[in-house]
N, C-alpha and C. Protein backbone atom coordinates (compact mmCIF):
# COMPACT_ATOMS: atom_id res chain seq x y z
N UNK A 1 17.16 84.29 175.64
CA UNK A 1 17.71 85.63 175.75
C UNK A 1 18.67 85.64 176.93
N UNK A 2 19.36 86.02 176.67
CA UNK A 2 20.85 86.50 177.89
C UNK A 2 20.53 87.37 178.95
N UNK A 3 20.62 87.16 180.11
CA UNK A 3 20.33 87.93 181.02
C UNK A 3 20.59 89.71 180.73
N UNK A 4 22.10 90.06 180.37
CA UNK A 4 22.19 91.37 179.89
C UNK A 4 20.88 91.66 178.83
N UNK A 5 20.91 90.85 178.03
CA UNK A 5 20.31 91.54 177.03
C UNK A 5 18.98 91.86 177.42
N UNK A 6 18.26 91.13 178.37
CA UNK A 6 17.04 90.53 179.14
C UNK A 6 16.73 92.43 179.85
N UNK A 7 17.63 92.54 180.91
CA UNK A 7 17.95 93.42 181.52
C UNK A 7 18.15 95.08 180.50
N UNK A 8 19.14 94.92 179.56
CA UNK A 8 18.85 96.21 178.72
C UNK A 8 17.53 96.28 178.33
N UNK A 9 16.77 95.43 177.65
CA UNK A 9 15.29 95.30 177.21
C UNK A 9 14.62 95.88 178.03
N UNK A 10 14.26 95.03 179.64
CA UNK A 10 13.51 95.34 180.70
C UNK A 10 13.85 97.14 181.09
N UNK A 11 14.66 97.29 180.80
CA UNK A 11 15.57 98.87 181.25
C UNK A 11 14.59 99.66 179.54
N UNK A 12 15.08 99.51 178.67
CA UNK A 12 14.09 100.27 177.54
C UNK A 12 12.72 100.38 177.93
N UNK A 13 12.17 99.14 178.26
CA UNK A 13 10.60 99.56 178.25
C UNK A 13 10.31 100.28 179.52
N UNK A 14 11.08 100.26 180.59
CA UNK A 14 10.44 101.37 181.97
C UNK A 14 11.10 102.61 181.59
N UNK A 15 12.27 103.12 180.59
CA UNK A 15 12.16 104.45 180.35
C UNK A 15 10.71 104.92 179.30
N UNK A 16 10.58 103.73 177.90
CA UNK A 16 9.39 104.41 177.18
C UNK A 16 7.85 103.98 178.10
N UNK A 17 7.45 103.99 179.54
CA UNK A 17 6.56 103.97 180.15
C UNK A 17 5.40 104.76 179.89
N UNK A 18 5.46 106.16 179.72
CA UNK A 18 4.55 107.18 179.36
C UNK A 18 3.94 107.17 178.43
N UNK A 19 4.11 106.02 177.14
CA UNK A 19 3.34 105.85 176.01
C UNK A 19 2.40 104.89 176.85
N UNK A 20 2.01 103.97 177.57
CA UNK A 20 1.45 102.95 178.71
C UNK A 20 0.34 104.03 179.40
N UNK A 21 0.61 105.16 180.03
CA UNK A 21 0.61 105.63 181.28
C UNK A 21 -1.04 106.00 181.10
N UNK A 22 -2.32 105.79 181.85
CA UNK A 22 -2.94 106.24 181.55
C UNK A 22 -3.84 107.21 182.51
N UNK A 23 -3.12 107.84 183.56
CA UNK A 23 -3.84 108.88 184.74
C UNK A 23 -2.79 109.76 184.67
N UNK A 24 -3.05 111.36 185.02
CA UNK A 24 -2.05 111.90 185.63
C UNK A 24 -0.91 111.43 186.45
N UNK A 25 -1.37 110.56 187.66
CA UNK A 25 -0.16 110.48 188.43
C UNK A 25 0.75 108.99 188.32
N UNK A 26 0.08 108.02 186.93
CA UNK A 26 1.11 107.15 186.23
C UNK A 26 1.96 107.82 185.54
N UNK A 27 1.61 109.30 184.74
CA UNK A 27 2.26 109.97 183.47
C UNK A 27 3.70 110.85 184.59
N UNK A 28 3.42 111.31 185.72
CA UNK A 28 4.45 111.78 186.28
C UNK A 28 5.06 110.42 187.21
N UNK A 29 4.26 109.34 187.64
CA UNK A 29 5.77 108.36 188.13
C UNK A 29 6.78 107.54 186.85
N UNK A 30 5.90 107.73 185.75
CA UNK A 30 6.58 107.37 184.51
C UNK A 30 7.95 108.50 183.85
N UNK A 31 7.73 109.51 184.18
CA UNK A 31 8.71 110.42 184.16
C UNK A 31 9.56 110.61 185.35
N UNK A 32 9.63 110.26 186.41
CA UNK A 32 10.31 110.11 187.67
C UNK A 32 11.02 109.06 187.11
N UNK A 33 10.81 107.97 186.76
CA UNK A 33 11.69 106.80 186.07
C UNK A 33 12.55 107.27 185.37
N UNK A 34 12.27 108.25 184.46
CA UNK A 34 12.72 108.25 183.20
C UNK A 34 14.11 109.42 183.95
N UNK A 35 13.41 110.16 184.95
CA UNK A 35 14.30 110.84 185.57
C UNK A 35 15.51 110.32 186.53
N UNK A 36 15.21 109.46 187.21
CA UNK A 36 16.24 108.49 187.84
C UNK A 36 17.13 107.97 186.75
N UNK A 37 16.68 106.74 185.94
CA UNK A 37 17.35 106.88 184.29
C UNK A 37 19.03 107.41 184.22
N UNK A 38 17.82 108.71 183.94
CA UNK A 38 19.31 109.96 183.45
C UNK A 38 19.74 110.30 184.25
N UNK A 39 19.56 110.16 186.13
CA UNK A 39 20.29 110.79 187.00
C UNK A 39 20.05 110.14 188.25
N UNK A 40 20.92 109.31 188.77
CA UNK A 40 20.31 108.08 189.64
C UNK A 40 20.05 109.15 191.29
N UNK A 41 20.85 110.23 191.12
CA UNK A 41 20.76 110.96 192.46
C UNK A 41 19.24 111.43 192.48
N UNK A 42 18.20 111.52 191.80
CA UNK A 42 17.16 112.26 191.98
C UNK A 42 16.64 111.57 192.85
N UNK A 43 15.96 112.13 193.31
CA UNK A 43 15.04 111.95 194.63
C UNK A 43 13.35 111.72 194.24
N UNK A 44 13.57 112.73 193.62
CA UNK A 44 11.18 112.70 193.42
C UNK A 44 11.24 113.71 192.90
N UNK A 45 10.05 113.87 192.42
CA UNK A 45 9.60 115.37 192.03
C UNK A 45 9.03 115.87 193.81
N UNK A 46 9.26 117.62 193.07
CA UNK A 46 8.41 118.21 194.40
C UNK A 46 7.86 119.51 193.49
N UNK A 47 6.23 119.72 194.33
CA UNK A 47 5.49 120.87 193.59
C UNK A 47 5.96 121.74 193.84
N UNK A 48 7.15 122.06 194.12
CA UNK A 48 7.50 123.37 194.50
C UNK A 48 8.96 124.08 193.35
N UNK A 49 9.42 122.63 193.01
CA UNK A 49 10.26 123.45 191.69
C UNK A 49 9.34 122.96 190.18
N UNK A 50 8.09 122.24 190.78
CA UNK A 50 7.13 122.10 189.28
C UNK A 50 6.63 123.90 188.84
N UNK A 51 6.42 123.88 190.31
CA UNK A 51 5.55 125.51 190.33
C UNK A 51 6.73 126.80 189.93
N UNK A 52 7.77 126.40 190.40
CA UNK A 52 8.78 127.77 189.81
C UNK A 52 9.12 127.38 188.59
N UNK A 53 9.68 126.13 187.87
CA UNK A 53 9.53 126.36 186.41
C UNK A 53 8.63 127.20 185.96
N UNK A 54 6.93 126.38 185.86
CA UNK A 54 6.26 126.97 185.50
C UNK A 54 5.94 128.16 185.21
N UNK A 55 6.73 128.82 186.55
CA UNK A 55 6.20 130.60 186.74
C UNK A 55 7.70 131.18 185.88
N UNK A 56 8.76 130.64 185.53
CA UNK A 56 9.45 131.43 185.35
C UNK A 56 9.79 131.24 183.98
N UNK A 57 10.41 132.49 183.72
CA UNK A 57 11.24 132.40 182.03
C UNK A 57 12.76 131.96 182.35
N UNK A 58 12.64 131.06 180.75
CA UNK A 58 14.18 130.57 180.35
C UNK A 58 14.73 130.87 179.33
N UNK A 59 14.56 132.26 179.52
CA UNK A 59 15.21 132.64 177.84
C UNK A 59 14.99 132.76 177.17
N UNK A 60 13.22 132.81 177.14
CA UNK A 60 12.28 133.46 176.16
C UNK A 60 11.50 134.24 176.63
N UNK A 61 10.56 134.79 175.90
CA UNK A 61 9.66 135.95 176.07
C UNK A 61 8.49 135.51 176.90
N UNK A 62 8.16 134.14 177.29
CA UNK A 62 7.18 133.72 177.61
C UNK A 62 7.19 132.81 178.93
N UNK A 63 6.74 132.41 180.27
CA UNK A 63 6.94 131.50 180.61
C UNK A 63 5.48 130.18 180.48
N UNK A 64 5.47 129.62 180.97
CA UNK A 64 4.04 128.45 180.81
C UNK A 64 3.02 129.38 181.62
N UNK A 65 3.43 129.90 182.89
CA UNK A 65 2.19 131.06 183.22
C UNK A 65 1.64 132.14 182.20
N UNK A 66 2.62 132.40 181.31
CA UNK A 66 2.08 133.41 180.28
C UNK A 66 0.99 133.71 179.94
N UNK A 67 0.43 131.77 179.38
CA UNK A 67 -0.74 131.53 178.63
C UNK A 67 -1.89 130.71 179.45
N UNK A 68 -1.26 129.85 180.34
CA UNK A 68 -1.65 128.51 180.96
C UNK A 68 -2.39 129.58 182.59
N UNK A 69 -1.96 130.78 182.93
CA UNK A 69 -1.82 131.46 184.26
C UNK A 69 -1.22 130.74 185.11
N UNK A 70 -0.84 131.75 186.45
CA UNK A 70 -0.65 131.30 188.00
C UNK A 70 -1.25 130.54 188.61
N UNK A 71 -2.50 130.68 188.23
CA UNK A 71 -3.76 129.33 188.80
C UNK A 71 -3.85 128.56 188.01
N UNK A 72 -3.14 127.14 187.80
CA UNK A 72 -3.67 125.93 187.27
C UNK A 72 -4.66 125.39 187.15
N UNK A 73 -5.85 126.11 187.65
CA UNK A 73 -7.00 125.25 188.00
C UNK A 73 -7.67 127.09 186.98
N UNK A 74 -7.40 127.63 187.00
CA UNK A 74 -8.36 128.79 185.89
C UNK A 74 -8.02 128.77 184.41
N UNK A 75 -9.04 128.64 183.43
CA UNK A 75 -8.40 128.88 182.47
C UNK A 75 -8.05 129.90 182.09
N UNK A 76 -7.07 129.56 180.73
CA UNK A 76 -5.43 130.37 180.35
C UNK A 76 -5.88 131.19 179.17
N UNK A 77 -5.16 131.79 178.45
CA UNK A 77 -5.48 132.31 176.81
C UNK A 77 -4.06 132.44 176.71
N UNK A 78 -3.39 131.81 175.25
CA UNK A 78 -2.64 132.05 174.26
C UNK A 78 -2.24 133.54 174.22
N UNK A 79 -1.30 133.68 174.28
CA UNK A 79 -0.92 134.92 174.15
C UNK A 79 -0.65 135.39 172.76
N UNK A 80 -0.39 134.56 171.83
CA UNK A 80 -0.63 135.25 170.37
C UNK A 80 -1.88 135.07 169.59
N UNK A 81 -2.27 134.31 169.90
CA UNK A 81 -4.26 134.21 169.15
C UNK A 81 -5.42 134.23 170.00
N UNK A 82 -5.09 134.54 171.50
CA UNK A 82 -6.32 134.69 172.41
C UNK A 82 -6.95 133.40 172.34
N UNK A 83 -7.19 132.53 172.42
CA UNK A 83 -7.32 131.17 172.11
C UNK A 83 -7.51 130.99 173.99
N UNK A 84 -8.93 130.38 173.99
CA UNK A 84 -9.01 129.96 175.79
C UNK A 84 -7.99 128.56 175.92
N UNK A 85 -7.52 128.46 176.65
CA UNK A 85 -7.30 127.20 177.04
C UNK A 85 -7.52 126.95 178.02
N UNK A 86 -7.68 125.40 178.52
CA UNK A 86 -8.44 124.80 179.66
C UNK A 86 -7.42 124.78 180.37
N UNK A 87 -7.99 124.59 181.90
CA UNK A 87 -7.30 124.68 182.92
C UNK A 87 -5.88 123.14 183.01
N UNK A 88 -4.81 123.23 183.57
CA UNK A 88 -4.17 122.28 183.35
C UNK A 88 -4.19 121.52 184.59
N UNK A 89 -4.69 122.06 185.82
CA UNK A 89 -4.86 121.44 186.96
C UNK A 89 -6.19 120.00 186.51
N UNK A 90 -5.30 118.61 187.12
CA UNK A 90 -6.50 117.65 186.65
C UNK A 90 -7.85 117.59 187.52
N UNK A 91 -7.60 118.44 188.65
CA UNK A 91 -8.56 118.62 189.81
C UNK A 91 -9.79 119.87 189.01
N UNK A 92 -9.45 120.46 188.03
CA UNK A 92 -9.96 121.17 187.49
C UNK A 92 -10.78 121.08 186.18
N UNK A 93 -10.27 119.82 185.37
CA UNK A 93 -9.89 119.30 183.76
C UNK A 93 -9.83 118.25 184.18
N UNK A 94 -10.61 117.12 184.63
CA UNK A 94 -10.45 115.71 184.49
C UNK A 94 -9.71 115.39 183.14
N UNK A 95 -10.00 116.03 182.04
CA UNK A 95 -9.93 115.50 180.25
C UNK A 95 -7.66 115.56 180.54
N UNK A 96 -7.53 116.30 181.38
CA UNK A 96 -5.86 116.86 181.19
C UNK A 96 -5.14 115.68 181.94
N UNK A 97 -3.71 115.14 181.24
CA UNK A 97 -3.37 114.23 181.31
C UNK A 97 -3.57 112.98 181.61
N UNK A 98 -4.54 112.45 180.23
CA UNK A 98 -4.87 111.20 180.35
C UNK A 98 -4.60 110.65 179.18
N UNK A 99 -3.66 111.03 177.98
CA UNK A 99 -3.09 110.35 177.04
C UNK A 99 -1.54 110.72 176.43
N UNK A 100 -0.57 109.85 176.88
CA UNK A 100 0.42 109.85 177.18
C UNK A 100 0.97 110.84 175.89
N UNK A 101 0.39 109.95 174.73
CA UNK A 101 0.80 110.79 173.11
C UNK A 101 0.44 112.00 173.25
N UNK A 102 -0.82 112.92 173.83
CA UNK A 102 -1.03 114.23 173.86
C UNK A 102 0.34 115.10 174.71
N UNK A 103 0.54 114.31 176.27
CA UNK A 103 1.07 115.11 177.02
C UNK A 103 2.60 115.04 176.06
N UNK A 104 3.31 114.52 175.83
CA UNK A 104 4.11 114.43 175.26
C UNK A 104 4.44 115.36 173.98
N UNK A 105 3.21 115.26 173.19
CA UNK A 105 3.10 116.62 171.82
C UNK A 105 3.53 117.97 172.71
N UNK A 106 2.32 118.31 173.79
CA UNK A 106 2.13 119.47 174.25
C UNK A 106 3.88 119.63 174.66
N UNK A 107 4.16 118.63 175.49
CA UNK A 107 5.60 119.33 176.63
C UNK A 107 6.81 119.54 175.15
N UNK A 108 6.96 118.79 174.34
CA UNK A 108 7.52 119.20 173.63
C UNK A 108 6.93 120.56 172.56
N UNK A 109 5.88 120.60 172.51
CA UNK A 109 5.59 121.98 171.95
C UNK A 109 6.15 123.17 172.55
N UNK A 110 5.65 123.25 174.04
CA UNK A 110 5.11 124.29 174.92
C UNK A 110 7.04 124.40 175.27
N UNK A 111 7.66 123.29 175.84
CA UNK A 111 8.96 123.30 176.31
C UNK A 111 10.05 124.32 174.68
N UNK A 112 9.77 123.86 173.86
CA UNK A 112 10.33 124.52 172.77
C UNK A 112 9.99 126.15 172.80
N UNK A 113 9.36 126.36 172.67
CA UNK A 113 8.40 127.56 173.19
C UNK A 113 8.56 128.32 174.04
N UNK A 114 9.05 128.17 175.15
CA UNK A 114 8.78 128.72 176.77
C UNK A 114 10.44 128.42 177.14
N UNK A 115 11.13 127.37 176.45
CA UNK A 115 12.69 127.01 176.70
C UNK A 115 13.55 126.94 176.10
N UNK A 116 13.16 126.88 174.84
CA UNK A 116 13.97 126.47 173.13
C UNK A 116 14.28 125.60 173.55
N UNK A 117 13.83 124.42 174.04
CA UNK A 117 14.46 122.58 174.06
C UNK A 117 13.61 122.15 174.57
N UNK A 118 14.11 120.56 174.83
CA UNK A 118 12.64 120.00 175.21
C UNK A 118 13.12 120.20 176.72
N UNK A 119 11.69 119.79 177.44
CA UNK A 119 11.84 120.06 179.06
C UNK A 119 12.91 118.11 179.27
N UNK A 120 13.08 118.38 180.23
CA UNK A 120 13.92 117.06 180.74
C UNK A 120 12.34 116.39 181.46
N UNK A 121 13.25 114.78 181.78
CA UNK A 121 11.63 114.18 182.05
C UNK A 121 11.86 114.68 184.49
N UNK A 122 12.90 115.70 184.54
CA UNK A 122 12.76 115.98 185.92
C UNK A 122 12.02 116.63 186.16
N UNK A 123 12.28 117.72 184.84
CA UNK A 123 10.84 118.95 184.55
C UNK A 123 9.55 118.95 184.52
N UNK A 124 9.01 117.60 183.86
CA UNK A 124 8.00 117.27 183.45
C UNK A 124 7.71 116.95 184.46
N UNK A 125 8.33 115.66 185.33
CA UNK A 125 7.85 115.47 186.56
C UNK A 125 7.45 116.11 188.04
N UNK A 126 8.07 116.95 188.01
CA UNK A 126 7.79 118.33 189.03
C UNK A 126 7.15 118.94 188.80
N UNK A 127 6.58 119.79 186.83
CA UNK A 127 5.73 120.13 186.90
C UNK A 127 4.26 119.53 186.65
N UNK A 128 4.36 118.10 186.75
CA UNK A 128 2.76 117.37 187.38
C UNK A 128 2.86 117.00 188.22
N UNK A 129 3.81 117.18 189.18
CA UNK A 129 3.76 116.91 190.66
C UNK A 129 2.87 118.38 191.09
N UNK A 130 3.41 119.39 190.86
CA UNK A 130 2.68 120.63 191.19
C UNK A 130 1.11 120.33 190.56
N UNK A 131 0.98 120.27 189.69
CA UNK A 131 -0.49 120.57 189.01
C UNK A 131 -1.60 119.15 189.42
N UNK A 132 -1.31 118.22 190.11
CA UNK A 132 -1.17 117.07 190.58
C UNK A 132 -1.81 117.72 191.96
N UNK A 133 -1.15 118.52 192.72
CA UNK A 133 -1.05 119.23 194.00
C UNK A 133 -2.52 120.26 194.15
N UNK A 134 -2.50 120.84 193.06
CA UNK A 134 -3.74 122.02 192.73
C UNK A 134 -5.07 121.49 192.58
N UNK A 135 -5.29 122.43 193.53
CA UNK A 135 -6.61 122.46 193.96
C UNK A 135 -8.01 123.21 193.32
């Protein structure tokens, strides 16, 4: 194999990392990758624009606090079927982000939902840097 080609390869598999990832805080340095990637200026995630996504709306009726609440660590209810959901803080929910294929369904669910698109992997990463943070 050719060094380029060697190198594009090695470059594919550290963006698809998060199918690998198996703790919370592999699933957000796996998206920090994926975020550098697409934007070599990024720096890190920080819980502090994980936590204002979270809290805010983008253009829909809903934000991720809607259903999920302000406290990451309490559980949430669905706002159209009352449906409990578990807390998303992992300090709270050991069971929450520990399979790369779930977190991935959900952010693209919930991001469609709460953003009409998918979240970017800067988004993702800031907001499990925050929930990562919670206590």
């Amino acid at each position: 194999m050719r060094i380029p080609a060697f190198l594009a390869a090695l470059s594919a598999l550290a963006v698809s990392l998060p199918a690998a990832a198996e703790t919370p805080a592999q699933l957000r340095d796996a998206f920090v990758l994926q975020a550098k990637a697409a934007n070599p200026a990024f720096a890190g995630p920080t819980s502090d624009r994980g936590r204002a996504f979270f809290s805010a709306l983008h253009g829909r009726e809903w934000s991720c606090a809607t259903c999920h609440t302000q406290d990451p660590a309490a559980t949430g209810k669905h706002a159209s079927t009352g449906k409990a959901i578990a807390p998303l803080a992992p300090s709270a929910n050991p069971e929450r982000f520990t399979s790369a294929a779930k977190v991935e369904k959900w952010f693209r669910r919930n991001c469609n939902d709460v953003a009409g698109r998918a979240c970017t992997a800067q988004e993702k990463a800031d907001v499990l840097a925050w929930l990562l943070a919670a206590k």
